[in-house]
Protein backbone atom coordinates (compact mmCIF):
# COMPACT_ATOMS: atom_id res chain seq x y z
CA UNK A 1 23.92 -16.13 -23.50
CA UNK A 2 23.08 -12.49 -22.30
CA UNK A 3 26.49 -11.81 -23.85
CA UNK A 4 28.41 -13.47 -21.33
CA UNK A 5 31.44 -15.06 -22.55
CA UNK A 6 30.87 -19.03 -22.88
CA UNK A 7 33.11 -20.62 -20.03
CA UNK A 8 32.39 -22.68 -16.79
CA UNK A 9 32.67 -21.10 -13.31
CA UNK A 10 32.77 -24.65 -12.14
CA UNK A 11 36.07 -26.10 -10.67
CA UNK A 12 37.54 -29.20 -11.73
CA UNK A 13 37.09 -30.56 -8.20
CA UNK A 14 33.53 -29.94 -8.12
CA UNK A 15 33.39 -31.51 -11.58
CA UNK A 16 34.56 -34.64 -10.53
CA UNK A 17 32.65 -34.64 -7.00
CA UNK A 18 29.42 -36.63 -8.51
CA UNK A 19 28.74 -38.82 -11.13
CA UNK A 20 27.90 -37.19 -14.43
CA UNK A 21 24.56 -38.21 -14.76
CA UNK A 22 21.70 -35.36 -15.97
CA UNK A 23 20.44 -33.83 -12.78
CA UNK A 24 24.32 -33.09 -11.54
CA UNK A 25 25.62 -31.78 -14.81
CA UNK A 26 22.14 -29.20 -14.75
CA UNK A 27 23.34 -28.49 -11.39
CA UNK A 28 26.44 -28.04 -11.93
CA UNK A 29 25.17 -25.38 -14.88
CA UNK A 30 22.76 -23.71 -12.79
CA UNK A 31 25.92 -22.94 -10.24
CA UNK A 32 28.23 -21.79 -12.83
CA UNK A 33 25.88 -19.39 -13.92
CA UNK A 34 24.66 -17.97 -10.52
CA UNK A 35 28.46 -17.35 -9.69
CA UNK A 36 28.42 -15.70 -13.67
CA UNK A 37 25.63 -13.25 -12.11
CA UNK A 38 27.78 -12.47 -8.78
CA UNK A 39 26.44 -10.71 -5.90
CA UNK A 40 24.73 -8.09 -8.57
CA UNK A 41 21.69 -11.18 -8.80
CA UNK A 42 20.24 -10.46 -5.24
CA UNK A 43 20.08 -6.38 -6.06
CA UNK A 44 16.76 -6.67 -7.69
CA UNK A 45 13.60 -8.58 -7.14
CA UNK A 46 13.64 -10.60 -9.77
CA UNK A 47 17.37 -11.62 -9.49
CA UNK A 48 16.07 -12.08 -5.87
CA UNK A 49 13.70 -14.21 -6.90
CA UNK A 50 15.62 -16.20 -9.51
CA UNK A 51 17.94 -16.93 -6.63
CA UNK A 52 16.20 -18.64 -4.48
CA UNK A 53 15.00 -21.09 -6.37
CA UNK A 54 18.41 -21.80 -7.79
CA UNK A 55 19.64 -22.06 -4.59
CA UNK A 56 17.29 -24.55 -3.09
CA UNK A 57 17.26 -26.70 -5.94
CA UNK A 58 20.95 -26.96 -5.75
CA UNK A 59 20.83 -27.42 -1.69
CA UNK A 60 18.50 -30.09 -2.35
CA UNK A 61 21.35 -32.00 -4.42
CA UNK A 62 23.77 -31.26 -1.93
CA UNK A 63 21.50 -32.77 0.65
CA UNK A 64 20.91 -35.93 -2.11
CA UNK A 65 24.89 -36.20 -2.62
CA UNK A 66 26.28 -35.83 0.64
CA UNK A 67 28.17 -32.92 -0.12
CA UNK A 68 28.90 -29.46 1.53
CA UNK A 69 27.41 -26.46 -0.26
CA UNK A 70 29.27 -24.28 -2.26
CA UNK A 71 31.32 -21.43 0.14
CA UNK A 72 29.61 -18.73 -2.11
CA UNK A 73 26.01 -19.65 -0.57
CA UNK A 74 27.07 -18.28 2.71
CA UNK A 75 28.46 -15.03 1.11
CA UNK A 76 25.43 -14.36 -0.20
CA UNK A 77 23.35 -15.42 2.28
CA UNK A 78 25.07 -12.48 4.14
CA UNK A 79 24.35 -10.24 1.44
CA UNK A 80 19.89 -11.28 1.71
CA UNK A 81 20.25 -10.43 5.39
CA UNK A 82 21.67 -7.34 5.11
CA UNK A 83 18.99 -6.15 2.88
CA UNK A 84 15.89 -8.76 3.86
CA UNK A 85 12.53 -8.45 2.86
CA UNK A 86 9.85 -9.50 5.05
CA UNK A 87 8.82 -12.44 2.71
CA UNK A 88 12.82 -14.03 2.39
CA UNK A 89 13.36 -14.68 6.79
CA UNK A 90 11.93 -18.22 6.42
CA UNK A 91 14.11 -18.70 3.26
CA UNK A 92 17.28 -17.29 4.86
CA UNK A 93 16.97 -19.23 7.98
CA UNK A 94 16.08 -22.61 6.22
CA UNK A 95 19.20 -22.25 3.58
CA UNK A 96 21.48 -21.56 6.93
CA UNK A 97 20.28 -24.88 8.69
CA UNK A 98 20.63 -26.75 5.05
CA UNK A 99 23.66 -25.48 4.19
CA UNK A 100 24.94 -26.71 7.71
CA UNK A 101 23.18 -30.33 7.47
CA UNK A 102 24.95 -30.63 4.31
CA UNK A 103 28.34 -29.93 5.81
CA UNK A 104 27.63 -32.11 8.75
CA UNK A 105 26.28 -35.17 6.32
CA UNK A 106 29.66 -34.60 4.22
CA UNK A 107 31.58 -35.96 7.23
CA UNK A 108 28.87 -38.08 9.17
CA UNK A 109 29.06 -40.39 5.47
CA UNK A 110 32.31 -41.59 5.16
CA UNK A 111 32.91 -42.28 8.65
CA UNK A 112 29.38 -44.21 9.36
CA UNK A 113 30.07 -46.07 5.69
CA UNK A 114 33.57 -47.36 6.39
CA UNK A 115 33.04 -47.91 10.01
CA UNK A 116 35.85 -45.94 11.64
CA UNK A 117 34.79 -46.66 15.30
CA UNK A 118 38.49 -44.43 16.26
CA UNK A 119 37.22 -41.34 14.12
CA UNK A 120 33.72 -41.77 15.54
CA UNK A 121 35.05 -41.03 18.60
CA UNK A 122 37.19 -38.77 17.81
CA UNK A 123 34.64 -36.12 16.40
CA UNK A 124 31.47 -37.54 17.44
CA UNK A 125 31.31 -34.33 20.36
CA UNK A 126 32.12 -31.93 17.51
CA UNK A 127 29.38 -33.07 15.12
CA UNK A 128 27.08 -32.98 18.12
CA UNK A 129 27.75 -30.03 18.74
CA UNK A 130 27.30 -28.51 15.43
CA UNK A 131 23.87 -30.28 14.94
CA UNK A 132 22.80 -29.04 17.92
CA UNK A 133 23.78 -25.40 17.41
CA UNK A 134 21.99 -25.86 13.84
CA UNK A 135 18.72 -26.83 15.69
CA UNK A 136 19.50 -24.03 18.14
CA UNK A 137 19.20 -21.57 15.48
CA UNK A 138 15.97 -22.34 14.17
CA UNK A 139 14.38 -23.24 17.05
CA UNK A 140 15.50 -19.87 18.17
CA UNK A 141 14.66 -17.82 15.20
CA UNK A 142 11.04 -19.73 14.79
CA UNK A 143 10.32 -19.14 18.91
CA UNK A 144 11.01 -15.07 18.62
CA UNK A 145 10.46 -14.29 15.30
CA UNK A 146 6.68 -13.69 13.55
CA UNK A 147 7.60 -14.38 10.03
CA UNK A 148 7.90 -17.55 10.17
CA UNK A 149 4.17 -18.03 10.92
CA UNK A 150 2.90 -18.09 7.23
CA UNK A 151 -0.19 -18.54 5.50
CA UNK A 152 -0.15 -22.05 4.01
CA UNK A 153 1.02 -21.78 0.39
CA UNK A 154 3.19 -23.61 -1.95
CA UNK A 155 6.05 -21.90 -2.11
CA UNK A 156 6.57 -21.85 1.72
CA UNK A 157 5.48 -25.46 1.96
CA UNK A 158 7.81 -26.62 -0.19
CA UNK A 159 10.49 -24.66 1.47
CA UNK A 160 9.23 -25.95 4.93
CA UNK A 161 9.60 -29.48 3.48
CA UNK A 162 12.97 -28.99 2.36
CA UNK A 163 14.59 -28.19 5.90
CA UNK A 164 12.25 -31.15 7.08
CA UNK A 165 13.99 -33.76 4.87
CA UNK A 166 17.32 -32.42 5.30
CA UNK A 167 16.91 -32.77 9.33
CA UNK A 168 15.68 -36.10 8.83
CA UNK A 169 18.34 -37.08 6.84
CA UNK A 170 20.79 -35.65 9.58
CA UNK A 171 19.52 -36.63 12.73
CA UNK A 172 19.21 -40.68 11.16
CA UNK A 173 22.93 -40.10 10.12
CA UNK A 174 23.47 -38.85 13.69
CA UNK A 175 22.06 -42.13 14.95
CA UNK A 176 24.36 -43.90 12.73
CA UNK A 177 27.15 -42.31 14.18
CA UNK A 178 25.54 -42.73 17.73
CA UNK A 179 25.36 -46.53 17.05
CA UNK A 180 28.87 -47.14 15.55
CA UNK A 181 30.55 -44.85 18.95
CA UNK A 182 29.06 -47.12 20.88
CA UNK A 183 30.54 -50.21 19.65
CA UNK A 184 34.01 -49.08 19.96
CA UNK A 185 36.64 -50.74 21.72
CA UNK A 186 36.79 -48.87 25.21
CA UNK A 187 33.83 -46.61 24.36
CA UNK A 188 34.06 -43.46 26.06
CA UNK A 189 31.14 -42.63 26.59
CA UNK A 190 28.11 -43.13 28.69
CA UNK A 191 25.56 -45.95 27.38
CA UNK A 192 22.85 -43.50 28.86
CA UNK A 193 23.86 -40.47 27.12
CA UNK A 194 24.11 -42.50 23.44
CA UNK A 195 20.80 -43.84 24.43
CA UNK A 196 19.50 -40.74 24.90
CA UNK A 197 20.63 -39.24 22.12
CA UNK A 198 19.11 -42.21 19.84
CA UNK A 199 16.00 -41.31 21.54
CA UNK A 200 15.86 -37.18 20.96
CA UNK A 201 17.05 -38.27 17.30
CA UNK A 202 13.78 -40.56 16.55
CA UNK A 203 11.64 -37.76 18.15
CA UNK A 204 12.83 -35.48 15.48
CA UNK A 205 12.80 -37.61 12.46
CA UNK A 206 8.93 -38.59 14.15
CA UNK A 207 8.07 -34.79 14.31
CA UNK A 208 9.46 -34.16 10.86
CA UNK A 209 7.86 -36.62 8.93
CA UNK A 210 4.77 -36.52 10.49
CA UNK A 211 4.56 -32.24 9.24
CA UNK A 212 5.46 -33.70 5.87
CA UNK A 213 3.04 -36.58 5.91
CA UNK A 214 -0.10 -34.09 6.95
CA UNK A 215 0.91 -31.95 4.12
CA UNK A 216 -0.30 -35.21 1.80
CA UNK A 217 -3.35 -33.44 0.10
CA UNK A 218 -6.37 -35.53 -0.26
CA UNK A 219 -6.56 -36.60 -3.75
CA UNK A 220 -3.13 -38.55 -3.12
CA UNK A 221 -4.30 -40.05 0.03
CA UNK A 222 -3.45 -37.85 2.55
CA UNK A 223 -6.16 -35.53 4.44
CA UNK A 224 -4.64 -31.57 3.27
CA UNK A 225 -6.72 -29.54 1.73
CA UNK A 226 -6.66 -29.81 -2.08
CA UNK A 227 -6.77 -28.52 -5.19
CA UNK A 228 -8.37 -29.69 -8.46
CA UNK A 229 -6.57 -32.43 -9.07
CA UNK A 230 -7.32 -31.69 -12.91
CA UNK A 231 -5.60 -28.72 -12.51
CA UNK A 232 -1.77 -27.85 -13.54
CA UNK A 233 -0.91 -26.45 -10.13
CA UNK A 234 -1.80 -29.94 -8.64
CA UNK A 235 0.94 -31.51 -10.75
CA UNK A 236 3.36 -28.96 -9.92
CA UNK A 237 2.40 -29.72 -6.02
CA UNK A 238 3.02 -33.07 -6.73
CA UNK A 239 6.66 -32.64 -7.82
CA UNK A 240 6.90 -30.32 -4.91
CA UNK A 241 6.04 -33.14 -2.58
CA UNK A 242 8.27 -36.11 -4.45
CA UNK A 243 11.84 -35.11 -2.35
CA UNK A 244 10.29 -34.82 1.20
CA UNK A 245 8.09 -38.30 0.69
CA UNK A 246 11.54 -39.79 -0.75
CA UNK A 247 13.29 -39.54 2.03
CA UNK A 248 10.25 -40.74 4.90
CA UNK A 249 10.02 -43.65 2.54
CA UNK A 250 13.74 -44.49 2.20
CA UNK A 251 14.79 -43.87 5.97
CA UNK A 252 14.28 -46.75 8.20
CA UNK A 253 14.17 -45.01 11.12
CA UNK A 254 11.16 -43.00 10.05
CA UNK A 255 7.41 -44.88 11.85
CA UNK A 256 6.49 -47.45 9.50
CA UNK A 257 3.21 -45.85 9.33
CA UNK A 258 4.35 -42.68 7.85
CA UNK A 259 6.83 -44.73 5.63
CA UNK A 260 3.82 -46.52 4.44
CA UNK A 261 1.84 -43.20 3.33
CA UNK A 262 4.58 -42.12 1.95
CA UNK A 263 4.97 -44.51 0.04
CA UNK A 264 1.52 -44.85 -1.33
CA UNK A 265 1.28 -41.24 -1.61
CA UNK A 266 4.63 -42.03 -4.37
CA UNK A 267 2.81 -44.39 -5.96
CA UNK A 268 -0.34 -42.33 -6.42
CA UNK A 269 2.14 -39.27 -7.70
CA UNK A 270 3.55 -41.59 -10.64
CA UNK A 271 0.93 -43.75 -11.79
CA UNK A 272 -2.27 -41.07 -11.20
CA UNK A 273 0.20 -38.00 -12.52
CA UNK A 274 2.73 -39.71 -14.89
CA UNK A 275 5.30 -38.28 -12.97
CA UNK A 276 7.95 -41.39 -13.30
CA UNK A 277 10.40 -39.93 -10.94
CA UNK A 278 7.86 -40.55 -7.98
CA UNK A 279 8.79 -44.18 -8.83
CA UNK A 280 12.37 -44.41 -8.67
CA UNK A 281 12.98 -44.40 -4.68
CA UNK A 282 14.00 -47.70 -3.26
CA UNK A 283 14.08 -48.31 0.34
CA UNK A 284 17.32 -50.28 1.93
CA UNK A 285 19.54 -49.38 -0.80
CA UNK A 286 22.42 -47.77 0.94
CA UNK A 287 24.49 -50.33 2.91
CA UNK A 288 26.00 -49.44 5.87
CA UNK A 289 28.52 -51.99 8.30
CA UNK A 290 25.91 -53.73 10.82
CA UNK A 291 27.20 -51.80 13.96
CA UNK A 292 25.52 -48.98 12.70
CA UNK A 293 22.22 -50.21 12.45
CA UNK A 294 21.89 -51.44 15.72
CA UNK A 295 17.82 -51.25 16.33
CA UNK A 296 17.08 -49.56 13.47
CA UNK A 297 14.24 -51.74 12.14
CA UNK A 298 14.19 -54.40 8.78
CA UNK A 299 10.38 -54.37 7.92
CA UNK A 300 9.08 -55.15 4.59
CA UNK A 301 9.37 -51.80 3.11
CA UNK A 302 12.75 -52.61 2.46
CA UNK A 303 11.45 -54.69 -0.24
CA UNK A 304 10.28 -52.61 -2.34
CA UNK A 305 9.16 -54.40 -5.54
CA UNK A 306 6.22 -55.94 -4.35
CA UNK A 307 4.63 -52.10 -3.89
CA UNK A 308 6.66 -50.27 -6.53
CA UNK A 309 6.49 -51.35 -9.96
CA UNK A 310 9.30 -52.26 -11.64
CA UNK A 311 10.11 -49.70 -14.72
CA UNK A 312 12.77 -49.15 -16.71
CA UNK A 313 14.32 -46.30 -16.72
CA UNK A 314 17.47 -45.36 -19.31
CA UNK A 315 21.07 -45.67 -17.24
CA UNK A 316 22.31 -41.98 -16.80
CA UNK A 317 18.82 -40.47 -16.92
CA UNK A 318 16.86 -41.05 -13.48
CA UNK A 319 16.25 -38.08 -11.76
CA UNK A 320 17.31 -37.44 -8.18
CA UNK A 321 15.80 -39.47 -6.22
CA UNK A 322 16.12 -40.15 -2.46
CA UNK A 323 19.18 -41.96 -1.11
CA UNK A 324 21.53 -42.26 1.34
């Protein structure tokens, strides 16, 4: 291939860090080749180009799998912002606050899923503390700096989207967290403060989905602006919206009513487009110990089979969907 010499730039450890199932092992090509093309891929507009969406589709997996992103992304990150164009701030600054929601997710997992109340408490101020410098960031950046005001389009709404479902995926996690801290032994820590924290958590996930709920377009039952819905770009919008609905549909501590048009808006995506993938999501699927879900509502979303239709998909070749 371009007369590189066929070998893997993948590690062994990153081999074995996800089940071998399609989407990883195209991920896991995609990465070996971007570290094939080195830093030389972001000296040209094309390579530029090439980049980012090899880089988001792979921080979207990270974001799926609970794992940190590959320490090359921030080299190169580096690199864009050295020599930015106008057009790439909003991409820089959302594959920052990704790349750090992934790192903070790879930790906030194993300790909410095993229920280690002692190392809950042991780094719960240090994971604050890096969530909140992550929102920090971006809240700065978006406050001071013009370029992230946009026209609609796409490209940037699909970017936009990404750093929504990522945030919602780490500020839920951070409730987790929240939840199981408070019911250690000899808790530490204030009721009030915990409480408070659950509460600026919800506000965000709120916030997030509700931006990614009024970006529905109308011919799949939201109230954006559309296109033809006969034409090809409104299938590729479609795909562009399956992620960010995934996750408001599979997170419980999304509103039920934006669960519930995101949801039908899934529906609509794989019966009305044939896109199957839309289909596979399945709220209440990740199981975590009870102490963590303390007030996080059980509704009937998390049965999911009266609204999604069962179908069969081959073992090995489902696509990736939302979970936890």
């Amino acid at each position: 291939m371009g007369g590189l010499e066929r070998r893997s730039f993948i590690t062994s450890q990153e081999r074995g860090s996800a089940p071998e199932v399609p989407w990883h092992i195209h991920g896991q090509g995609i990465l070996s080749l971007m570290r094939a093309r080195g830093d030389r891929q972001l000296y040209t507009r094309t390579g530029r180009q090439i980049f980012w969406v090899m880089h988001n589709m792979l921080q979207v997996q990270h974001t799926i799998t609970n794992t940190p992103c590959p320490p090359e992304f921030d080299h190169w990150l580096n690199i864009i912002e050295q020599t930015l164009h106008p057009v790439e701030a909003l991409f820089l600054q959302i594959g920052r606050y990704i790349s750090s929601a992934c790192s903070l997710l790879s930790r906030l997992m194993p300790i909410t899923r095993s229920g280690d109340t002692k190392r809950a408490c042991a780094e719960y101020e240090q994971l604050l503390s890096e969530c909140d410098q992550a929102e920090l960031v971006m809240s700065e950046w978006m406050q001071a700096a013009p370029e992230y005001q946009i026209d609609p389009a796409p490209v940037y709404d699909y970017f936009w989207n990404s750093w929504r479902s990522a945030r919602i995926k780490l500020h839920h996690m951070v409730i987790l967290l929240t939840n199981l801290v408070e019911h250690a032994p000899g808790c530490p820590y204030n009721p009030h403060a915990l409480q408070t924290r659950r509460d600026l958590c919800m506000e965000v996930i709120a916030a997030s989905g509700r931006d990614v709920v009024d970006g529905i377009p109308r011919s799949l039952g939201g109230k954006a602006r559309d296109t033809d819905p006969h034409a090809p770009t409104a299938y590729f919008d479609a795909v562009r919206l399956i992620w960010p609905l995934s996750h408001l549909y599979v997170i419980p501590t999304t509103p039920s009513h934006l669960r519930v048009a995101a949801r039908e808006a899934l529906l609509r995506i794989g019966r009305e487009k044939g896109i199957l993938t839309a289909l596979t999501p399945r709220a209440g699927g990740a199981h975590f110990p009870p102490e963590t879900l303390k007030g996080i509502p059980v509704d009937e979303l998390d049965d999911s089979e009266g609204y999604l239709p069962n179908i069969v998909i081959k073992a090995g070749a489902k696509g990736p969907g939302a979970k936890l």
